[in-house]
PDB file of N, CA and C in Angstrom:
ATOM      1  N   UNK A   1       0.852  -1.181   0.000  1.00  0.00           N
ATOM      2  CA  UNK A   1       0.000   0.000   0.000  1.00  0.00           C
ATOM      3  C   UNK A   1       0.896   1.242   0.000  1.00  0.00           C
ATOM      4  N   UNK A   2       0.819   2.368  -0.928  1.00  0.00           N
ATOM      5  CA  UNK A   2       1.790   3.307  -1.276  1.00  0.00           C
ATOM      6  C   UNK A   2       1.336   4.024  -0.108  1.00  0.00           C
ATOM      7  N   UNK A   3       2.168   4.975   0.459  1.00  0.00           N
ATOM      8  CA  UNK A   3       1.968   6.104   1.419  1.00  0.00           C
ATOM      9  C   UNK A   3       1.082   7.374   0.865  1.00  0.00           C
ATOM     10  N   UNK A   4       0.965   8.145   1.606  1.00  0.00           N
ATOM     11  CA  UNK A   4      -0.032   9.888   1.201  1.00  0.00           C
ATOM     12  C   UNK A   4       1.186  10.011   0.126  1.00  0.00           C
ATOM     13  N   UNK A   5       2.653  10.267   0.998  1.00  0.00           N
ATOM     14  CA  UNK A   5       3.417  11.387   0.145  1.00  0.00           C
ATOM     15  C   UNK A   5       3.833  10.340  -0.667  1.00  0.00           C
ATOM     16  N   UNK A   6       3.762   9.109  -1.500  1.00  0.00           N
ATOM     17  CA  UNK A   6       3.577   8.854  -2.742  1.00  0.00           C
ATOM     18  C   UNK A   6       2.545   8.860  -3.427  1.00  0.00           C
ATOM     19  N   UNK A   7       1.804   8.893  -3.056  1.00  0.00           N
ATOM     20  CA  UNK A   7       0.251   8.948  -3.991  1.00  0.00           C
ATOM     21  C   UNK A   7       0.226  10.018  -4.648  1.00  0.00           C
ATOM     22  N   UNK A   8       1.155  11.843  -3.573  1.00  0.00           N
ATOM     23  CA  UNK A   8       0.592  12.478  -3.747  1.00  0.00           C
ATOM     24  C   UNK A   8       1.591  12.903  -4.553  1.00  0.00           C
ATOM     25  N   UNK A   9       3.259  12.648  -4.770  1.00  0.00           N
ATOM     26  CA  UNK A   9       4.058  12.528  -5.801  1.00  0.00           C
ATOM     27  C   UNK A   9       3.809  11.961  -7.038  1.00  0.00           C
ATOM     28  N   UNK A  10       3.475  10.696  -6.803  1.00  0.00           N
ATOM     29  CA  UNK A  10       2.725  10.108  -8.711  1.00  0.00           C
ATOM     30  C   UNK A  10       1.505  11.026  -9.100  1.00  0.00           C
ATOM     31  N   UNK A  11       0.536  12.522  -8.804  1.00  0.00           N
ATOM     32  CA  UNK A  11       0.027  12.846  -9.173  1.00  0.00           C
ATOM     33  C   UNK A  11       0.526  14.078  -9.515  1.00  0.00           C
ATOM     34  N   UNK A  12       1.655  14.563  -9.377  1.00  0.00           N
ATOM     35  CA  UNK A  12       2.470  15.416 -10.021  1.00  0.00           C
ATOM     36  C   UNK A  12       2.706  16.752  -8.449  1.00  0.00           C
ATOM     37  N   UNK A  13       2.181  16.353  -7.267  1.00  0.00           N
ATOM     38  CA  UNK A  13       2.181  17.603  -6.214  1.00  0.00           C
ATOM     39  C   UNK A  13       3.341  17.583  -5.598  1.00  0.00           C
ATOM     40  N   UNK A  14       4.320  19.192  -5.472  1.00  0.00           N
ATOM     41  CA  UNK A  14       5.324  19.474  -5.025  1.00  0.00           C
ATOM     42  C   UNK A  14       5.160  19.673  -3.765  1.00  0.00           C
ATOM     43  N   UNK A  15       6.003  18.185  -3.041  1.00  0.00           N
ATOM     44  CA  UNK A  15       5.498  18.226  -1.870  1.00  0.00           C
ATOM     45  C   UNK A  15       6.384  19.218  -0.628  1.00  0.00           C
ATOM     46  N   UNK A  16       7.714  20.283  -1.263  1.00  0.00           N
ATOM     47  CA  UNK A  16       8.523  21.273  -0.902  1.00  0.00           C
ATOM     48  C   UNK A  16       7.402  22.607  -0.996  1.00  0.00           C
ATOM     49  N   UNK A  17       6.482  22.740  -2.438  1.00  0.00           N
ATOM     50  CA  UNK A  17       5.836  23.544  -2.073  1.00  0.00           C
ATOM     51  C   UNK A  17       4.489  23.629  -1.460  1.00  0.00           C
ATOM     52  N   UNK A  18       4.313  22.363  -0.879  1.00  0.00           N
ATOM     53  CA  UNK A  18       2.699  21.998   0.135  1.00  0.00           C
ATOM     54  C   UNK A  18       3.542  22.172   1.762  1.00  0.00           C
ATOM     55  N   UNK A  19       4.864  22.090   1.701  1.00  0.00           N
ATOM     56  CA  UNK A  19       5.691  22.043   3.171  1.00  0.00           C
ATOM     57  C   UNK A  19       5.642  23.821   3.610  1.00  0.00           C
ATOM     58  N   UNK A  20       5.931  24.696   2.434  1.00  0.00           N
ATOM     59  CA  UNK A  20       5.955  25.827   2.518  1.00  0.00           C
ATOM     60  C   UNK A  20       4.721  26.313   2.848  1.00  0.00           C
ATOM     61  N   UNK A  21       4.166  26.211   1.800  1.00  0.00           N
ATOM     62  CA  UNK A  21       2.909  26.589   2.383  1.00  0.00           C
ATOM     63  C   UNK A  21       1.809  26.325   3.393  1.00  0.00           C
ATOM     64  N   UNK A  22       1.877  25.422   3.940  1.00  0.00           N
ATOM     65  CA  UNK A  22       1.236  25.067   5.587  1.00  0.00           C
ATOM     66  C   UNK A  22       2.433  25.387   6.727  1.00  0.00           C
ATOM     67  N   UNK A  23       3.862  25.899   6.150  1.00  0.00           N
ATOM     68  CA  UNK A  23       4.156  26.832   7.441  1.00  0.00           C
ATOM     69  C   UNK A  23       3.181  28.219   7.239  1.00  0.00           C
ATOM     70  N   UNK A  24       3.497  28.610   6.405  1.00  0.00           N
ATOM     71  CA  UNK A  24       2.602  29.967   6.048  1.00  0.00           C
ATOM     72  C   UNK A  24       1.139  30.125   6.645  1.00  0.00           C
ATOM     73  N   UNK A  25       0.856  28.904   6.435  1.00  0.00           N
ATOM     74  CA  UNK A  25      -0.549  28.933   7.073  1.00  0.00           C
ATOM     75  C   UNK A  25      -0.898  29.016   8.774  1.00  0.00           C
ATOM     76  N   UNK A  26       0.482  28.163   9.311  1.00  0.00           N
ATOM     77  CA  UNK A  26       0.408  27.989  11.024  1.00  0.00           C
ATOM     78  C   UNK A  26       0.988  29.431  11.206  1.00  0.00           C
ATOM     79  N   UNK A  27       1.776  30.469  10.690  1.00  0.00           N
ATOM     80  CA  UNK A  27       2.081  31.413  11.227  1.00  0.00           C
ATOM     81  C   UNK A  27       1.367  32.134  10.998  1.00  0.00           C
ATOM     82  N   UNK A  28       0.213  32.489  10.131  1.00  0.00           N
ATOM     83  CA  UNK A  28      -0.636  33.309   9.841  1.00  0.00           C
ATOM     84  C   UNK A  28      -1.738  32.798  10.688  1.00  0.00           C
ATOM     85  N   UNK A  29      -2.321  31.824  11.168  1.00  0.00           N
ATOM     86  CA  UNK A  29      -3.155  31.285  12.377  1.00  0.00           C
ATOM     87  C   UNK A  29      -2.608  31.501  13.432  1.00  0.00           C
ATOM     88  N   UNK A  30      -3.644  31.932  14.318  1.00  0.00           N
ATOM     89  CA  UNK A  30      -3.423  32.391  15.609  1.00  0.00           C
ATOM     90  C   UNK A  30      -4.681  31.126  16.528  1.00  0.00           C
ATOM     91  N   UNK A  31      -4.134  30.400  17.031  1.00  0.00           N
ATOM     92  CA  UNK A  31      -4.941  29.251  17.788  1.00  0.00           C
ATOM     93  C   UNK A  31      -4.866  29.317  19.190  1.00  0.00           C
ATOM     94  N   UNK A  32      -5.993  29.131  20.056  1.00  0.00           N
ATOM     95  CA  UNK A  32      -6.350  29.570  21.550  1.00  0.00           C
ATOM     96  C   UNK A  32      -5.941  28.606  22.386  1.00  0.00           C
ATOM     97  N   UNK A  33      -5.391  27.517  21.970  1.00  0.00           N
ATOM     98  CA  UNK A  33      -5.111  26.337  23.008  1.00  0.00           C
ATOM     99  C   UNK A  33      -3.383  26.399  22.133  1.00  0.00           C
ATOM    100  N   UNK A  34      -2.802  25.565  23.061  1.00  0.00           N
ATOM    101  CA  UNK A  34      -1.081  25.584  22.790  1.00  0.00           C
ATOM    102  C   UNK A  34      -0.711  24.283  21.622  1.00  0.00           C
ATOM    103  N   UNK A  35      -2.039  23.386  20.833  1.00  0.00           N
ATOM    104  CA  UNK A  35      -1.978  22.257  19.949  1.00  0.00           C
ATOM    105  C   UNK A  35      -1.654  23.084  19.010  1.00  0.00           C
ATOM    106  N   UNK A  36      -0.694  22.288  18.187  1.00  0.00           N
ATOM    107  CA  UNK A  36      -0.503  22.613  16.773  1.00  0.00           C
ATOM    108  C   UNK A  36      -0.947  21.331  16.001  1.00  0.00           C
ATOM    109  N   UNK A  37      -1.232  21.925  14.303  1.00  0.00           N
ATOM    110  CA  UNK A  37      -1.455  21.054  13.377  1.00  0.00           C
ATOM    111  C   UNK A  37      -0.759  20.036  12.970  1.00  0.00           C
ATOM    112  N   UNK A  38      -0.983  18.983  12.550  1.00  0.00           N
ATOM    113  CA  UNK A  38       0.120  18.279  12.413  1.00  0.00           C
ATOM    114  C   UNK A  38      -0.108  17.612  10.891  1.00  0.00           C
ATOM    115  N   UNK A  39       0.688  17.636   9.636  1.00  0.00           N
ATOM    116  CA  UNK A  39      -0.066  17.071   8.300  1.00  0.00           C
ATOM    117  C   UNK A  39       0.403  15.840   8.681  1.00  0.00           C
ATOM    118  N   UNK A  40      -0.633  14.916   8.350  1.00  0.00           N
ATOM    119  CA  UNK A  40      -0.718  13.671   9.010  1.00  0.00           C
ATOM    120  C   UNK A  40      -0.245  13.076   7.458  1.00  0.00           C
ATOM    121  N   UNK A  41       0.612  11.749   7.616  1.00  0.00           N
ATOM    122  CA  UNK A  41       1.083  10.823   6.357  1.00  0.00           C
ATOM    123  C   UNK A  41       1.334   9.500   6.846  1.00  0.00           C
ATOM    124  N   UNK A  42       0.959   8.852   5.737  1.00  0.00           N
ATOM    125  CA  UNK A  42       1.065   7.610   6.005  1.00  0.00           C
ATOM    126  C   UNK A  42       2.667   6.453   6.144  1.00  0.00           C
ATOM    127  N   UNK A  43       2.768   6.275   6.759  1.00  0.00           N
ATOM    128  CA  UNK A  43       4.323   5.547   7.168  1.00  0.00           C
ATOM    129  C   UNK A  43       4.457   4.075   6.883  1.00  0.00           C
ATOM    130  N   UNK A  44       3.261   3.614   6.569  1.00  0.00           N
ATOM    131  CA  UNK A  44       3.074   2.057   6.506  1.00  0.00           C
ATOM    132  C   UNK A  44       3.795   1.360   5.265  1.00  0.00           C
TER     133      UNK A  44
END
């Protein structure tokens, strides 16, 4: 069973520019409890 970040490589997505851009996103979010996001992938 292929992982997220191959599935999401054989469909052509730069996964340097999906890394960039969800920092961009946690620093531009301001969240009320001390959890951060975490992009979840498959390791199996």
């Amino acid at each position: 069973m292929p992982s997220v970040r191959e599935i999401l490589e054989e469909r052509g997505v730069d996964m340097t520019r999906i890394s960039a851009e969800w920092g961009e996103f946690i620093k531009k979010s301001s969240f009320t409890n001390v959890t951060s996001p975490v992009v979840l992938t498959n390791y199996l």
